[in-house]
Protein backbone atom coordinates (compact mmCIF):
# COMPACT_ATOMS: atom_id res chain seq x y z
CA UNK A 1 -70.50 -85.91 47.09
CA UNK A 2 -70.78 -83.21 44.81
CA UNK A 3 -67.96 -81.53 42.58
CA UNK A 4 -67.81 -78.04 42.37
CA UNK A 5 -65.53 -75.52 40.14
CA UNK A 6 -65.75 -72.85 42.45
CA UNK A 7 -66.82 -72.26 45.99
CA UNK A 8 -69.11 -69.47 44.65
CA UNK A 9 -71.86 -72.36 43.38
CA UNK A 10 -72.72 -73.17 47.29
CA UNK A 11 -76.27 -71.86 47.45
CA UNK A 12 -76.38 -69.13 50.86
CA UNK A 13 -78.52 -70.51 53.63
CA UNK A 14 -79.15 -69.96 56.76
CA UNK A 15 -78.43 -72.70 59.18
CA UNK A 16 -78.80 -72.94 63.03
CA UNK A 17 -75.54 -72.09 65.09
CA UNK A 18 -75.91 -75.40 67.47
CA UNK A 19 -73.97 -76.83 64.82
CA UNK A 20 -70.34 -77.85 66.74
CA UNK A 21 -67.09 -79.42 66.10
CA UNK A 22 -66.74 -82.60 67.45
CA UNK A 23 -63.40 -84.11 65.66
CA UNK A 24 -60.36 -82.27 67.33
CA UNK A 25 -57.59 -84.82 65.43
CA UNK A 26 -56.34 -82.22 62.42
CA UNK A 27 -53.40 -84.43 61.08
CA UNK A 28 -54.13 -87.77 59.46
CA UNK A 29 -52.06 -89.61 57.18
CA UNK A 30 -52.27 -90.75 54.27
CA UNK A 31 -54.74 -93.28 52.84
CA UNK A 32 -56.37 -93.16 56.01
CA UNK A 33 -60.38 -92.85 56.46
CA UNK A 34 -60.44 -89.23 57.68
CA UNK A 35 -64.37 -88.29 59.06
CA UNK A 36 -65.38 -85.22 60.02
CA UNK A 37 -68.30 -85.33 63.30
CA UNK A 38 -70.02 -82.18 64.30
CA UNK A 39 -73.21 -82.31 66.54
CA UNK A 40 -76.42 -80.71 66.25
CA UNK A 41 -79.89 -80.61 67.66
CA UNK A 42 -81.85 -79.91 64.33
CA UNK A 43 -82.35 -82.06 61.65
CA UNK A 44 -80.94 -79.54 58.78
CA UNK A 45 -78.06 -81.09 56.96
CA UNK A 46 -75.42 -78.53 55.48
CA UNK A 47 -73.36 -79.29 53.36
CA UNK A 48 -69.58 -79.31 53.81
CA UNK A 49 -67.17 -77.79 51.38
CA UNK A 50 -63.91 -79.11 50.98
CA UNK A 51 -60.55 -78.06 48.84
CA UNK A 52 -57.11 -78.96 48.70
CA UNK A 53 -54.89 -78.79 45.63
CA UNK A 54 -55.83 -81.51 43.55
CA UNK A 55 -59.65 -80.45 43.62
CA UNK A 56 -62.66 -78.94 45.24
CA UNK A 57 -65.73 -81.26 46.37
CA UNK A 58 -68.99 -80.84 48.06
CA UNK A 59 -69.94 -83.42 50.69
CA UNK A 60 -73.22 -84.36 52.13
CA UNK A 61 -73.35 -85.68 55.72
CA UNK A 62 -74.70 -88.86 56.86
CA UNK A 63 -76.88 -87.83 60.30
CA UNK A 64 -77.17 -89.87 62.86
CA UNK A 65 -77.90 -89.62 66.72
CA UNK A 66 -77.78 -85.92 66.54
CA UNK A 67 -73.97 -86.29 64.71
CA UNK A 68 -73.53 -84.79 61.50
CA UNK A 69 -70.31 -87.17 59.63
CA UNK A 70 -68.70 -85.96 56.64
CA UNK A 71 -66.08 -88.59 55.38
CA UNK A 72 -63.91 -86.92 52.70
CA UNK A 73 -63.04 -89.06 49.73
CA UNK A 74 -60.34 -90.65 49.21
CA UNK A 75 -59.07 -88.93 45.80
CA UNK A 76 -58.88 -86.15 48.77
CA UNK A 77 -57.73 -88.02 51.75
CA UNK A 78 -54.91 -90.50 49.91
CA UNK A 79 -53.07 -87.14 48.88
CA UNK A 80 -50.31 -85.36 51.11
CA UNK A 81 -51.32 -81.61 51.59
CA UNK A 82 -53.67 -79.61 53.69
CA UNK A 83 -57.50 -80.06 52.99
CA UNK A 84 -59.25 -76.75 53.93
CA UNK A 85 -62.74 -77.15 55.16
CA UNK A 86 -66.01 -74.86 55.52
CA UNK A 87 -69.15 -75.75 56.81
CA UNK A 88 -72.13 -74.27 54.52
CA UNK A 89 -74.04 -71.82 56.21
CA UNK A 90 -71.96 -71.60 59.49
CA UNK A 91 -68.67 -69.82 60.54
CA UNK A 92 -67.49 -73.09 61.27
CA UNK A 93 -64.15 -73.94 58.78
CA UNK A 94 -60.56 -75.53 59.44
CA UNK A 95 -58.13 -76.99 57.78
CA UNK A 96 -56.63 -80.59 58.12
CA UNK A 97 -53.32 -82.01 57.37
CA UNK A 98 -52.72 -85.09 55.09
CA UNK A 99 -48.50 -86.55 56.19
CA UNK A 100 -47.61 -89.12 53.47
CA UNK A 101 -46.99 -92.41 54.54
CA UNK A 102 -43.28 -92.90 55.84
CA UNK A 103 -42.28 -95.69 54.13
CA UNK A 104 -40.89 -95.95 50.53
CA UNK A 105 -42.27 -97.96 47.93
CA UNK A 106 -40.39 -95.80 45.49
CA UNK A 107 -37.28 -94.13 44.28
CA UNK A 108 -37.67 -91.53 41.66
CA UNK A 109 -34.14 -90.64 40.73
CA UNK A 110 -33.76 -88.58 38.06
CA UNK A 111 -29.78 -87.46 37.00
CA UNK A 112 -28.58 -84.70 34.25
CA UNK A 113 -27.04 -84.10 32.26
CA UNK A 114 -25.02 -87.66 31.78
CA UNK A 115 -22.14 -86.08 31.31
CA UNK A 116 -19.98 -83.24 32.15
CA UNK A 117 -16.39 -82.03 31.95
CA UNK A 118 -13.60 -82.36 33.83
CA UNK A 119 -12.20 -79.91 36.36
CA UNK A 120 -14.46 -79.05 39.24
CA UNK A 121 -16.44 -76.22 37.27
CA UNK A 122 -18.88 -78.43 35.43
CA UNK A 123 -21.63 -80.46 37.54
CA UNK A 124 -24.67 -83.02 36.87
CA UNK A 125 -27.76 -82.78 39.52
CA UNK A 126 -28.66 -85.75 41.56
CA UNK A 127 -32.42 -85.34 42.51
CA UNK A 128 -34.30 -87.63 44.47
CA UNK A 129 -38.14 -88.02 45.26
CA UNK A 130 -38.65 -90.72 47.61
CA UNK A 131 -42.55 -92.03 47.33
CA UNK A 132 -44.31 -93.88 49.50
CA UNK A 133 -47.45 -96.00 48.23
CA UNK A 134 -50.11 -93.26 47.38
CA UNK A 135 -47.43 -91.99 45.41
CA UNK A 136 -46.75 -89.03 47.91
CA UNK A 137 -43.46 -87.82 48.68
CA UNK A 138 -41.86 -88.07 51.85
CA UNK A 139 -42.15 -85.79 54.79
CA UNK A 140 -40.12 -82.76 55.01
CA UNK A 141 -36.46 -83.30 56.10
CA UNK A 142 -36.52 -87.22 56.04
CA UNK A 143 -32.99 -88.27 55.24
CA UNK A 144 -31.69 -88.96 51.96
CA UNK A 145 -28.21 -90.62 51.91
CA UNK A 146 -26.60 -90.11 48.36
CA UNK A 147 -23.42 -92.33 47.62
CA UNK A 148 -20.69 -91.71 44.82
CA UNK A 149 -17.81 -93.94 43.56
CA UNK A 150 -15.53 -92.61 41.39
CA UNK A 151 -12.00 -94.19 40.58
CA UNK A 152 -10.85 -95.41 43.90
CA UNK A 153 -12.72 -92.94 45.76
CA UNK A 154 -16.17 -94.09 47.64
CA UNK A 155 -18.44 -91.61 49.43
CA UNK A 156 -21.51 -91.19 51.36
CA UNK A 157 -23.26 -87.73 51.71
CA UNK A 158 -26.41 -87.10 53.75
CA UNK A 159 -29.28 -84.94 52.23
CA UNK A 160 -32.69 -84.21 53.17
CA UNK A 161 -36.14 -83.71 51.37
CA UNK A 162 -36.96 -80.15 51.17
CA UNK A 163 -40.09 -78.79 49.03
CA UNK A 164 -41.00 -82.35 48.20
CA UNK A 165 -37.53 -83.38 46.91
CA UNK A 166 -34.35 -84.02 47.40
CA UNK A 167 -31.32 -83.06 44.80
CA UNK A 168 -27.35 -82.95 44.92
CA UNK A 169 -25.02 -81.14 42.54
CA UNK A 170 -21.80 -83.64 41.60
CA UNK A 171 -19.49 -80.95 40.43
CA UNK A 172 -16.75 -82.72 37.95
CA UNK A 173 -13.51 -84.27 39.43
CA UNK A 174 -10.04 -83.30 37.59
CA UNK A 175 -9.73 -86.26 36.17
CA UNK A 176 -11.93 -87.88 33.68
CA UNK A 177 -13.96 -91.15 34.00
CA UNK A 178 -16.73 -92.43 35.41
CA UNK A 179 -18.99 -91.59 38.07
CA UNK A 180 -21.57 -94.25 39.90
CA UNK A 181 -24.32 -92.71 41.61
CA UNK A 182 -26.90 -94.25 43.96
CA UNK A 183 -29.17 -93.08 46.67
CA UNK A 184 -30.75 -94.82 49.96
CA UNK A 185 -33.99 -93.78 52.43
CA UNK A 186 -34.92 -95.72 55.00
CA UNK A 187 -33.37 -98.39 53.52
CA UNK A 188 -35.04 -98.43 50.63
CA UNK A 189 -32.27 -98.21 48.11
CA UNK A 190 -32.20 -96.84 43.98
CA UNK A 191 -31.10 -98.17 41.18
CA UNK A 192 -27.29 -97.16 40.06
CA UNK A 193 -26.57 -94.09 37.39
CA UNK A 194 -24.00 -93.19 35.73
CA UNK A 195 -21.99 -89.79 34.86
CA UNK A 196 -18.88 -89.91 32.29
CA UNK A 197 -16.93 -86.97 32.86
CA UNK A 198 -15.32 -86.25 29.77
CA UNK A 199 -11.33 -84.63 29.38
CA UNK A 200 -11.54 -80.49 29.19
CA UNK A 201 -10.67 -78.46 26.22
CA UNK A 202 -7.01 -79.86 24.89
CA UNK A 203 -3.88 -77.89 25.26
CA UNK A 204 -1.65 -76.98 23.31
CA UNK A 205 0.76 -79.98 21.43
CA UNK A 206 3.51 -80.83 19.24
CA UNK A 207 3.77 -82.58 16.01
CA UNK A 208 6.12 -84.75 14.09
CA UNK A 209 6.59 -86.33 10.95
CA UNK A 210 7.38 -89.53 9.08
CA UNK A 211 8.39 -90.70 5.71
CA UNK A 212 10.32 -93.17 3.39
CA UNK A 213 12.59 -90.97 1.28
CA UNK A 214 13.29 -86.99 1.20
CA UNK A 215 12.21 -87.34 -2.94
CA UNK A 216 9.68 -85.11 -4.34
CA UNK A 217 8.08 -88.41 -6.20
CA UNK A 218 4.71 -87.32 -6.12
CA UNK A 219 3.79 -91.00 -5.27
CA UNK A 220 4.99 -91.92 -1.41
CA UNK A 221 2.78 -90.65 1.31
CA UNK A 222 4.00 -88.41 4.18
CA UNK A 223 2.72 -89.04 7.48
CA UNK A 224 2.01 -86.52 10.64
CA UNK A 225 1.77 -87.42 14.37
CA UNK A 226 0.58 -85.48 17.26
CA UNK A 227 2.00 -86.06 20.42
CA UNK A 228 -0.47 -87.47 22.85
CA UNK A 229 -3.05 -84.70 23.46
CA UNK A 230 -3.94 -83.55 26.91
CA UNK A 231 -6.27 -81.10 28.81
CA UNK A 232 -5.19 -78.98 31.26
CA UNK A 233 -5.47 -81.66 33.97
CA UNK A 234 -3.35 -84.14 32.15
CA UNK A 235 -6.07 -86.17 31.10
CA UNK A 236 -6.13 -87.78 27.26
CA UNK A 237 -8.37 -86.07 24.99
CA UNK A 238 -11.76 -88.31 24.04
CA UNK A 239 -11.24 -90.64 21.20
CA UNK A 240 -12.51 -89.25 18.20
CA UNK A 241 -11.08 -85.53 18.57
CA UNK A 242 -10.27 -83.92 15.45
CA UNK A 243 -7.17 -82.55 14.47
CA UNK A 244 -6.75 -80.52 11.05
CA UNK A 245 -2.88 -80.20 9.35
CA UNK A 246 -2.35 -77.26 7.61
CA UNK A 247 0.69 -77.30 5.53
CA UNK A 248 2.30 -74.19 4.02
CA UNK A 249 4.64 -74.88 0.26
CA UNK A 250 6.80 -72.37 -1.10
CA UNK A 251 4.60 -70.73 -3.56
CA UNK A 252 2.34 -69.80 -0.40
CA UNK A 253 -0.59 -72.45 -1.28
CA UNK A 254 -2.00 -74.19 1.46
CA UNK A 255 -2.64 -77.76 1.92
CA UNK A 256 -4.90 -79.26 4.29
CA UNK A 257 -5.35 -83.00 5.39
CA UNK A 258 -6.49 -84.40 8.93
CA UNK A 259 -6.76 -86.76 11.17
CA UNK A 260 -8.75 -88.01 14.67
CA UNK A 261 -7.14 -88.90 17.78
CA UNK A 262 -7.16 -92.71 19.21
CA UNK A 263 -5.63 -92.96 22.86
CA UNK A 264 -4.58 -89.24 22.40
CA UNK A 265 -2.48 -89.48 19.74
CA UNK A 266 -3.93 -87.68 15.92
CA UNK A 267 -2.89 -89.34 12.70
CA UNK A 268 -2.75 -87.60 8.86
CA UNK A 269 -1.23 -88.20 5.69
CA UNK A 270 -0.02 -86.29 2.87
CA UNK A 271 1.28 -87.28 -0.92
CA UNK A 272 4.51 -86.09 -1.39
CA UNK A 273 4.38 -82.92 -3.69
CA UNK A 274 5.89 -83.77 -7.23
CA UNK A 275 8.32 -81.56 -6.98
CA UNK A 276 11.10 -79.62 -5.26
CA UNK A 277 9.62 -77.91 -2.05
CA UNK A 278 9.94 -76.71 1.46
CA UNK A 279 6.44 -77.52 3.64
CA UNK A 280 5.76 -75.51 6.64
CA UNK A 281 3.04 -77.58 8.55
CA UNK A 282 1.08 -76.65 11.70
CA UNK A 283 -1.95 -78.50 13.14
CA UNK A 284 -5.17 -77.20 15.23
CA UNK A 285 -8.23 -78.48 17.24
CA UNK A 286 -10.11 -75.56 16.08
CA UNK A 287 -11.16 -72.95 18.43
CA UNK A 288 -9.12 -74.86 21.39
CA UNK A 289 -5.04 -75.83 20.78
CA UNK A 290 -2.56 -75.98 18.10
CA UNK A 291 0.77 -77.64 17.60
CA UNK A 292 4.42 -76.12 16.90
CA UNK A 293 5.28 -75.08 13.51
CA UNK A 294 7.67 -78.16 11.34
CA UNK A 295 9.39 -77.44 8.21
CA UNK A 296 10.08 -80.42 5.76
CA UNK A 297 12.59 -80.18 3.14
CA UNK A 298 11.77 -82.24 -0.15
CA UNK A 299 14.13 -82.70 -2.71
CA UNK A 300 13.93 -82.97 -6.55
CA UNK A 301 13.28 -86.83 -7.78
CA UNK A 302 13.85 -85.81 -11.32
CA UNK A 303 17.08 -84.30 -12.48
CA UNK A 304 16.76 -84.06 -16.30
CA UNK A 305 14.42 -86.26 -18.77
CA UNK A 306 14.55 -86.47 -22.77
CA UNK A 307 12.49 -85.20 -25.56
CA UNK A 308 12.29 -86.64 -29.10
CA UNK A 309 10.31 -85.37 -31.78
CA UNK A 310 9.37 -87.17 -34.94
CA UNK A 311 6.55 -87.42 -37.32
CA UNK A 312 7.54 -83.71 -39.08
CA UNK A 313 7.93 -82.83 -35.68
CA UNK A 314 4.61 -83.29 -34.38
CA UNK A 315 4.97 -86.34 -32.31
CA UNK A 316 6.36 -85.10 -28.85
CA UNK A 317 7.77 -88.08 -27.00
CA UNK A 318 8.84 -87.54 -23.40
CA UNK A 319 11.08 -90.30 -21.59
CA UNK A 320 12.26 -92.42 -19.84
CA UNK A 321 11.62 -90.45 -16.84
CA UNK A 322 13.66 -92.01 -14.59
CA UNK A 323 13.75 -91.43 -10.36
CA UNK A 324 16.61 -90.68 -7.68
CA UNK A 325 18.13 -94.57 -8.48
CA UNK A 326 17.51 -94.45 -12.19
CA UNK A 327 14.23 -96.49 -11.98
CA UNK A 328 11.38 -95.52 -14.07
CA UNK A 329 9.16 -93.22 -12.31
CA UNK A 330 6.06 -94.15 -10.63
CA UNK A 331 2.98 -93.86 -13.18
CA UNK A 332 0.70 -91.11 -12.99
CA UNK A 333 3.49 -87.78 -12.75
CA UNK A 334 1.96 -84.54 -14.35
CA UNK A 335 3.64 -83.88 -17.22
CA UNK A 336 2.15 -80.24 -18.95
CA UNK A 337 2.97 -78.90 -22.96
CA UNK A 338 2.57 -75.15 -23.45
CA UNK A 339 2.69 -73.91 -27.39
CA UNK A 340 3.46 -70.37 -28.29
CA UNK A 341 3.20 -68.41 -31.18
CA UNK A 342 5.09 -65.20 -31.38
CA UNK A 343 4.74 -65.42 -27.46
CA UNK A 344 1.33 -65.68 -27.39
CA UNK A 345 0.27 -68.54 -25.95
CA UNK A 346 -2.23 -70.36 -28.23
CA UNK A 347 -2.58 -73.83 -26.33
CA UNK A 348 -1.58 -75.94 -23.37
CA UNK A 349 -2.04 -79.65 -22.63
CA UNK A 350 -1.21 -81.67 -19.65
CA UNK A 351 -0.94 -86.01 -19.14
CA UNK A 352 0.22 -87.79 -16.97
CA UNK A 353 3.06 -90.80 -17.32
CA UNK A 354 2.63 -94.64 -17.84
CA UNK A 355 5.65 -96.59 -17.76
CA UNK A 356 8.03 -93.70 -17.33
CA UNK A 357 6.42 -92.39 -20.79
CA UNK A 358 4.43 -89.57 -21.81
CA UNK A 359 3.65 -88.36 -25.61
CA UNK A 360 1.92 -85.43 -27.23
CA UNK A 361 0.69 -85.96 -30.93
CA UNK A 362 -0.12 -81.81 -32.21
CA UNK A 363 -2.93 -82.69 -34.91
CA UNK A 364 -2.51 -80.71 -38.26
CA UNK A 365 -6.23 -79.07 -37.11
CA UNK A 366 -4.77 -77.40 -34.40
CA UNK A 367 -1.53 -76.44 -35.61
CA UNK A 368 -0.80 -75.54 -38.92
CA UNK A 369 2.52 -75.76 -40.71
CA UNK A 370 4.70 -73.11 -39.25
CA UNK A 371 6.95 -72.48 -36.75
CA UNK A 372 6.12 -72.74 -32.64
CA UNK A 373 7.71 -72.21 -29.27
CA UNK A 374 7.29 -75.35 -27.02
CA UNK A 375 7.49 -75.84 -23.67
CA UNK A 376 7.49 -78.53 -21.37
CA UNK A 377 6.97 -78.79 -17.62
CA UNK A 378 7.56 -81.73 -15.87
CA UNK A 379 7.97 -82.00 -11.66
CA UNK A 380 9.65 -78.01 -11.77
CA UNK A 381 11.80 -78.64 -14.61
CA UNK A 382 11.73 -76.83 -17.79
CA UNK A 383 12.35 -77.36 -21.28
CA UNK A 384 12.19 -74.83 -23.78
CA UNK A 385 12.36 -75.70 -27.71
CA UNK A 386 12.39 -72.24 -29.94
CA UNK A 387 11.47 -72.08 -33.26
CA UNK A 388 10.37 -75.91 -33.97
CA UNK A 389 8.35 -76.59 -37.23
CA UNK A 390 5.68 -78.02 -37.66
CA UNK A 391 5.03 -79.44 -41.45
């Protein structure tokens, strides 16, 4: 046997016409010894050329008793396909065809993607390529059953093998879940897949909130629910979706906090603001749903504090700062000084409380002995001291 890379290496030569086809059979299967017989009175031996789509040989004949027999190989013969044939210096040439073996030893499955979403619009593909043991593929139209189970739902569909394989699109159901997939061929059965059909894009949803107390503290947390988010189809969104809050105050500055859904439902929380406020809050699964519009009313926690100054006036001492029952307010409220001379604004410091407490010591470096405008800012209140000395 002799491999060739093109047809065009057979050397031309002339060879007697008594050369004739003996074989008639033209389909073989698989695996199977296939042997070409021609007769002939001479004692020339051509040889015969062979090709099918895995390769291209060149066979030399074994001559016997005035029979010429070409056995093709088996890296030919073991393949399904049709093995085209020419006799070297003759007209003689033919073709034979190789049927796979119809048996299945096995199942290439192959399913993608894993998972689609809900609603009869998306789909996975369900393809098939029953083998049998030369590793051909089965015959044209054998049947391929393909069977589904989805919910309570169970199904069988028939398919068959066309150009070597068989395939099924599994368009998405309206609800979400999971589908089982399996195939059979003559009762040679595949291994089980699966396909998780996922909820749609959410709708649209409402939102609520909870706290302790209406108080502007600055310290207790505010908390924001969704309602249980759906798709179109009514089915809960996937765990995991995320769900920004936007909330709105009354100076126009936006807040943001957010939260992911578990079992449908998103959860976010918010400090309260420090002080007197209206919130306008509004959530979104960007580029897909958004909630209704709340407003939240917050009220003011502190409704006057004290200021003593000592040390020739340049110890500021700020307290108690006391909360809607009296009790001393949570540590850590902003408390800001602003110091003005001749309305200019020359300096500004800000601390926070500790014990209910804040104080300001203005350092004879900074200020100088004269007189200032001071200001203090605590949780929206003002207090305004005009002309103070400093010495």
């Amino acid at each position: 046997m002799i491999l060739l890379s093109s047809f065009s290496l057979l050397q031309e030569t002339e060879i007697p016409s008594e050369i004739k086809l003996i074989t008639t059979t033209t389909n073989f299967q698989a695996g199977n010894t296939i042997i070409l017989k021609f007769s002939t009175s001479e004692t020339v031996k051509p040889f015969l050329y062979c090709t099918n789509s895995y390769g291209t040989v060149l066979i030399e004949p074994i001559l016997k008793n005035k029979l010429l027999c070409y056995v093709i190989p088996k890296t030919i013969s073991k393949k399904r396909g049709v093995i085209y044939w020419e006799l070297n210096g003759t007209s003689l040439t033919g073709k034979l065809i190789v049927k796979p073996i119809q048996k299945v030893a096995t199942m290439e499955t192959y399913v993608g993607p894993p998972s689609i979403e809900a609603g009869r619009k998306d789909y996975s593909m369900l393809i098939i390529i029953p083998t049998d043991s030369l590793d051909n593929p089965l015959a044209e139209k054998t049947l391929v059953t393909t069977k589904y189970q989805f919910l309570n739902q169970q199904k069988e569909e028939p398919i068959h093998i066309k150009n070597l394989i068989s395939h099924k699109n599994l368009y998405s159901p309206l609800k979400s879940g999971r589908i089982l997939v399996s195939s059979e061929c003559l009762d040679e059965n595949s291994k089980e897949f699966t396909v998780i059909v996922y909820p749609a894009n959410p709708s649209d949803f409402k939102i609520t909130a909870e706290r302790h107390h209406s108080y502007a503290d600055g310290n207790q947390i505010t908390t924001f629910y969704s309602s249980v988010i759906k798709d179109t189809y009514n089915n809960i969104v996937s765990d995991g979706t995320f769900v920004n809050f936007f909330i709105r105050n009354k100076k126009g500055n936006i807040l943001k906090t957010f939260g992911t859904t578990i079992k449908g439902i998103a959860t976010a929380k918010m400090i309260h603001p420090d002080c007197k406020t209206t919130w306008r809050v509004k959530a979104y699964v960007e580029g897909m749903a958004e909630s209704n519009t709340i407003t939240i009313e917050y009220e003011q926690v502190l409704k006057d504090f004290e200021v003593d100054f000592s040390k020739n006036n340049r110890l500021i001492t700020i307290g108690p700062l006391q909360s809607f029952m009296k009790q001393i307010i949570p540590d850590g409220l902003e408390v800001r000084l602003f110091v003005y001379k001749n309305n200019v604004l020359l300096n500004s410091e800000i601390k926070t409380s500790y014990k209910g407490f804040v104080n300001f010591n203005l350092n004879t470096a900074a200020y100088k002995k004269d007189t200032y405008t001071i200001k203090i800012v605590i949780a929206g209140l003002e207090k305004k001291f005009k002309t103070k000395t400093l010495w």
